[in-house]
N, C-alpha and C. Protein backbone atom coordinates (compact mmCIF):
# COMPACT_ATOMS: atom_id res chain seq x y z
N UNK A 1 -18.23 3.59 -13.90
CA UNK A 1 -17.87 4.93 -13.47
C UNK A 1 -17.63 5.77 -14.71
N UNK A 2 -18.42 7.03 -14.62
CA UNK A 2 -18.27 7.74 -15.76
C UNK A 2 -16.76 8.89 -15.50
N UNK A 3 -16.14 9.71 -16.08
CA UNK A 3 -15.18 10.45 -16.22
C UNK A 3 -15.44 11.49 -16.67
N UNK A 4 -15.29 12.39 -15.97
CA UNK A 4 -15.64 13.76 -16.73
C UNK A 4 -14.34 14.25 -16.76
N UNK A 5 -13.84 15.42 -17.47
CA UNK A 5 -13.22 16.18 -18.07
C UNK A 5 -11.87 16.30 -16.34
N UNK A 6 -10.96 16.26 -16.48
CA UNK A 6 -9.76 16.35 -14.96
C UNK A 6 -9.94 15.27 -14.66
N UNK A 7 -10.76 14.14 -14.51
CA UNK A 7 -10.57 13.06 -13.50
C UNK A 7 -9.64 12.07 -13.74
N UNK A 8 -8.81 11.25 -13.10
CA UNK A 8 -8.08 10.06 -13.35
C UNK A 8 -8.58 8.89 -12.63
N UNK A 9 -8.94 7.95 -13.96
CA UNK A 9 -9.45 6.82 -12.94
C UNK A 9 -8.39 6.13 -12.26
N UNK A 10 -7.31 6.01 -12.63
CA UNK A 10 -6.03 5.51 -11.64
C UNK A 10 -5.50 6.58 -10.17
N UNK A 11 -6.11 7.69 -10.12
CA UNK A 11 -5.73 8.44 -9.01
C UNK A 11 -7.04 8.34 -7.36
N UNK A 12 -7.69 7.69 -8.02
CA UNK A 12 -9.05 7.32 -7.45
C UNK A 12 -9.25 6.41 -5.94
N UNK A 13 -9.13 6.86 -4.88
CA UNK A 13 -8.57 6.07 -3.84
C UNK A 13 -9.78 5.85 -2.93
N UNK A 14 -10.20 4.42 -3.20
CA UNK A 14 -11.23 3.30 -2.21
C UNK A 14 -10.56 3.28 -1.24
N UNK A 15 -10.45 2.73 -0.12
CA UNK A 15 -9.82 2.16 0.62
C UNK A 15 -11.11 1.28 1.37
N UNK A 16 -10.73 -0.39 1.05
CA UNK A 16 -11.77 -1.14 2.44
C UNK A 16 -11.67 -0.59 3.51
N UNK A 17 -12.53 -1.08 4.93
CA UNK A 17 -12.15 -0.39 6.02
C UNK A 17 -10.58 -1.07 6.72
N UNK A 18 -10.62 -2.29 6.41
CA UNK A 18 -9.52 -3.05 6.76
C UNK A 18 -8.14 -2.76 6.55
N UNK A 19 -7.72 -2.04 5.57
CA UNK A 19 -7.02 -1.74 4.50
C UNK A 19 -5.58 -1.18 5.66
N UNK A 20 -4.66 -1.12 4.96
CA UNK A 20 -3.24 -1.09 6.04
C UNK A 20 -3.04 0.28 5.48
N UNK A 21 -2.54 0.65 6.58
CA UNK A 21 -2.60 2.37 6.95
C UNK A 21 -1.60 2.85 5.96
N UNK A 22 -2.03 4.40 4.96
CA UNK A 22 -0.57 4.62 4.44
C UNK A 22 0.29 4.53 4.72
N UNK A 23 1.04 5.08 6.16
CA UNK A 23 1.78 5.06 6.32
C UNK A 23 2.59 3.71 7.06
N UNK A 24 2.32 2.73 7.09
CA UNK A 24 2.88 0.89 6.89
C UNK A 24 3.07 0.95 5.23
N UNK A 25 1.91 1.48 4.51
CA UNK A 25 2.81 1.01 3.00
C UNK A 25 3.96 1.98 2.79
N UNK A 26 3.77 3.32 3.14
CA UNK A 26 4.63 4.55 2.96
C UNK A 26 6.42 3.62 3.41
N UNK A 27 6.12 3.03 4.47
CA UNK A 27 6.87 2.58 4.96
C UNK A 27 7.58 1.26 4.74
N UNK A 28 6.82 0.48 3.98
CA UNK A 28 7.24 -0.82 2.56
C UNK A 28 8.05 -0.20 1.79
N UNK A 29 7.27 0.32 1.19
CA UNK A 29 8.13 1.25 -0.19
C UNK A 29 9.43 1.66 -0.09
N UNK A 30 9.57 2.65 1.72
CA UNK A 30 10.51 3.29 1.59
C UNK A 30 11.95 2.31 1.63
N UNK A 31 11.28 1.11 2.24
CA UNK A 31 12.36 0.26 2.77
C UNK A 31 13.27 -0.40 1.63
N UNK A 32 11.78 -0.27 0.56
CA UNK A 32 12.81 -0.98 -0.64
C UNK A 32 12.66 -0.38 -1.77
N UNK A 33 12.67 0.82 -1.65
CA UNK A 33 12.35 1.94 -3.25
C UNK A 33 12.97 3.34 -2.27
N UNK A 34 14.00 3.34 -2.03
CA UNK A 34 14.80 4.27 -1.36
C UNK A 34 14.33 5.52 -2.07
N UNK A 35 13.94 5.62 -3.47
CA UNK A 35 14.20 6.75 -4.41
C UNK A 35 12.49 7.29 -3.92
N UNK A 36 11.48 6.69 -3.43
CA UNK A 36 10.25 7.13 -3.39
C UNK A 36 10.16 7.94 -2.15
N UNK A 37 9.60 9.07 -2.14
CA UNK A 37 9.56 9.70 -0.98
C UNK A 37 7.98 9.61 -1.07
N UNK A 38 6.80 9.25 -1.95
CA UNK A 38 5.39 9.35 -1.22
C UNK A 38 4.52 8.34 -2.16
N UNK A 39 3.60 7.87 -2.17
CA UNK A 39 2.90 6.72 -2.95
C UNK A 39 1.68 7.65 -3.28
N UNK A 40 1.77 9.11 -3.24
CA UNK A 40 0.56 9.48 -3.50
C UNK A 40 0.77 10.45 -4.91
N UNK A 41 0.11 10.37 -6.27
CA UNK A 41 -0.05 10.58 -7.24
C UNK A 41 0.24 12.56 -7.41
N UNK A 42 1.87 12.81 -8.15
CA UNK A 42 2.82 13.74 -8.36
C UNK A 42 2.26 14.39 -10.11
N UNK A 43 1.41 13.99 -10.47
CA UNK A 43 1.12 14.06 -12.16
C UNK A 43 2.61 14.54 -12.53
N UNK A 44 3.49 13.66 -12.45
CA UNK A 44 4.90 13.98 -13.28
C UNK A 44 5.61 12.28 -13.70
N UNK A 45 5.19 12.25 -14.26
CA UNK A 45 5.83 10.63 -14.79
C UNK A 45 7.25 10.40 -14.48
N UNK A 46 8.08 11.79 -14.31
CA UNK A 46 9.43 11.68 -13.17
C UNK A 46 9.24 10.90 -11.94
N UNK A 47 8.11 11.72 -11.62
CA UNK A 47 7.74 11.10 -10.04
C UNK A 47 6.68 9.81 -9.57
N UNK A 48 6.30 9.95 -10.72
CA UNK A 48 4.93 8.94 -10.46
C UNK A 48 5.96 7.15 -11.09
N UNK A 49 6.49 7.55 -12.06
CA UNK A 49 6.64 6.04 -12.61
C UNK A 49 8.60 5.68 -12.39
N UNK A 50 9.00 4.86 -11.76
CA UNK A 50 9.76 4.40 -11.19
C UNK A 50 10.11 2.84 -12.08
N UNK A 51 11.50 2.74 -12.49
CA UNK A 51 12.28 1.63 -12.95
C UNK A 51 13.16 0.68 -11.51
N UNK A 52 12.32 -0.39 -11.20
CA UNK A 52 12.49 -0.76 -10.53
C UNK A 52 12.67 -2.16 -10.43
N UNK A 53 13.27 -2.94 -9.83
CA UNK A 53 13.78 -4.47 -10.51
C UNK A 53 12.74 -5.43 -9.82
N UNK A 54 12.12 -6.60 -10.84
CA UNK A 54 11.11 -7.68 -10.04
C UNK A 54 11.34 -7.86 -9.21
N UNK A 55 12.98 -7.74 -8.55
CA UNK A 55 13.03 -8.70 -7.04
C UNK A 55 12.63 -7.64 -5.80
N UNK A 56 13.13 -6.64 -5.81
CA UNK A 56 12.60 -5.40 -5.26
C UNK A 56 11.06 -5.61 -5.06
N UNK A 57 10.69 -5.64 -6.08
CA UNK A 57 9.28 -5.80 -6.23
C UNK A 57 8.38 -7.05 -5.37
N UNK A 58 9.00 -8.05 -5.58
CA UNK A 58 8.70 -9.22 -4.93
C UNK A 58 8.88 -9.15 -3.43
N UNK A 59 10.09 -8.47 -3.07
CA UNK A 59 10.57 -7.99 -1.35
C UNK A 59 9.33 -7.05 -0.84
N UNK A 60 9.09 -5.95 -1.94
CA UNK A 60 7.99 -5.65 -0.81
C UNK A 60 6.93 -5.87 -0.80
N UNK A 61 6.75 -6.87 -1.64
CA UNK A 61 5.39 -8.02 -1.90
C UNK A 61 4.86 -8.58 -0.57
N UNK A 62 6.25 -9.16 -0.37
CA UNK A 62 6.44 -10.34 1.21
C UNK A 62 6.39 -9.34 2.10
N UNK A 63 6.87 -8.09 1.98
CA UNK A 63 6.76 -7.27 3.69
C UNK A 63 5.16 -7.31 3.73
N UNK A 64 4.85 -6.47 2.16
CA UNK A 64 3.24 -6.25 2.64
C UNK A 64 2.32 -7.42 3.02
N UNK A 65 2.72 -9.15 2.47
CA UNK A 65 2.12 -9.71 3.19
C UNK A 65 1.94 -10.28 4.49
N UNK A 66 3.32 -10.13 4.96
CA UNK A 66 3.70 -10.24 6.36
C UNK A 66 2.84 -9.40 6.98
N UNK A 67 2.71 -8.47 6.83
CA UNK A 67 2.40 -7.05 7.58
C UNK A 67 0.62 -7.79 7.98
N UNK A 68 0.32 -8.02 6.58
CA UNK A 68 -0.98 -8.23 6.46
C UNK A 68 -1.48 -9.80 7.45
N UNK A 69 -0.44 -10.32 7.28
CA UNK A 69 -0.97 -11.76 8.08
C UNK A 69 -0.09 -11.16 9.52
N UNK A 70 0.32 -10.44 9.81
CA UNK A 70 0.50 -10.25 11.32
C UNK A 70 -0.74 -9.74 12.17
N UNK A 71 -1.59 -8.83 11.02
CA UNK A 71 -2.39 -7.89 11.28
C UNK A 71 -3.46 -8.44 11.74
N UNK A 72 -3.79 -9.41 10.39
CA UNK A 72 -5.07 -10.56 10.57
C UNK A 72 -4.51 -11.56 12.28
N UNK A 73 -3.73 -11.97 12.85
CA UNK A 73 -3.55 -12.69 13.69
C UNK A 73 -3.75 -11.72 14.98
N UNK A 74 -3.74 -10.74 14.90
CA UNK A 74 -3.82 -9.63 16.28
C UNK A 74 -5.33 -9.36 15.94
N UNK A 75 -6.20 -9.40 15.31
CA UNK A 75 -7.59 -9.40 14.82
C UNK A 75 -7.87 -10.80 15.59
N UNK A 76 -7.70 -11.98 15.17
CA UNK A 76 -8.17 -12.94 15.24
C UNK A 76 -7.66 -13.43 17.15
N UNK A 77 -6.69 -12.78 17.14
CA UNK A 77 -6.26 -13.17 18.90
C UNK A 77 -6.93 -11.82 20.09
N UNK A 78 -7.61 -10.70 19.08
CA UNK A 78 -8.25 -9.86 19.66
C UNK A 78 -10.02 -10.49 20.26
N UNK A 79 -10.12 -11.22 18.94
CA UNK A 79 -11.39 -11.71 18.65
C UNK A 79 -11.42 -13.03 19.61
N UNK A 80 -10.71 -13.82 19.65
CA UNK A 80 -10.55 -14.89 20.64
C UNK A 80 -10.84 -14.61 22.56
N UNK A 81 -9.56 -13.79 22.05
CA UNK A 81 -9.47 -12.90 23.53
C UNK A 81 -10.73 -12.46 24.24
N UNK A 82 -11.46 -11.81 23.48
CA UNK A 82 -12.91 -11.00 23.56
C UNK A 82 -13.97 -11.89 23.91
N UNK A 83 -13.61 -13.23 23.21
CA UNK A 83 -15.16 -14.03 23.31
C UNK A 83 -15.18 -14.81 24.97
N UNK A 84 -13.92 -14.37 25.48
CA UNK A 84 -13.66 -15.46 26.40
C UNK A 84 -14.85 -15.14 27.81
């Protein structure tokens, strides 16, 4: 990917189709980064970059994977369901 002149390659948002809705992560974050009000890129290093402790970090590690293996099991019991 080339860059021209304004672009940020860190502000750059793929999303798979699979991908968990902002607002479930909006909603990780808030649970354990009280101080974040949005996950979407503020160009203010006030707002954008956050001192925050590994374990914090690790907590909403486990929500987001929870979230994610709950998600995959309502997929896979959708998919079951369906073939019957």
């Amino acid at each position: 990917m080339q860059l021209t002149p304004g672009d940020h390659a860190m502000t750059t948002k793929t999303a798979p189709a699979n991908a968990p809705s902002d607002a479930l992560l909006l909603e990780i974050a808030a649970k354990h980064f009280p101080s974040i009000e949005t996950l979407e890129t503020q160009n203010s290093d006030r707002l954008d970059f956050h001192d925050v402790a590994v374990w914090a970090i690790r907590a909403a590690l486990e929500d987001a994977h929870e979230a994610g293996r709950i998600a995959g099991a309502k997929v896979m019991l959708a998919a079951a369901t369906a073939a019957r």
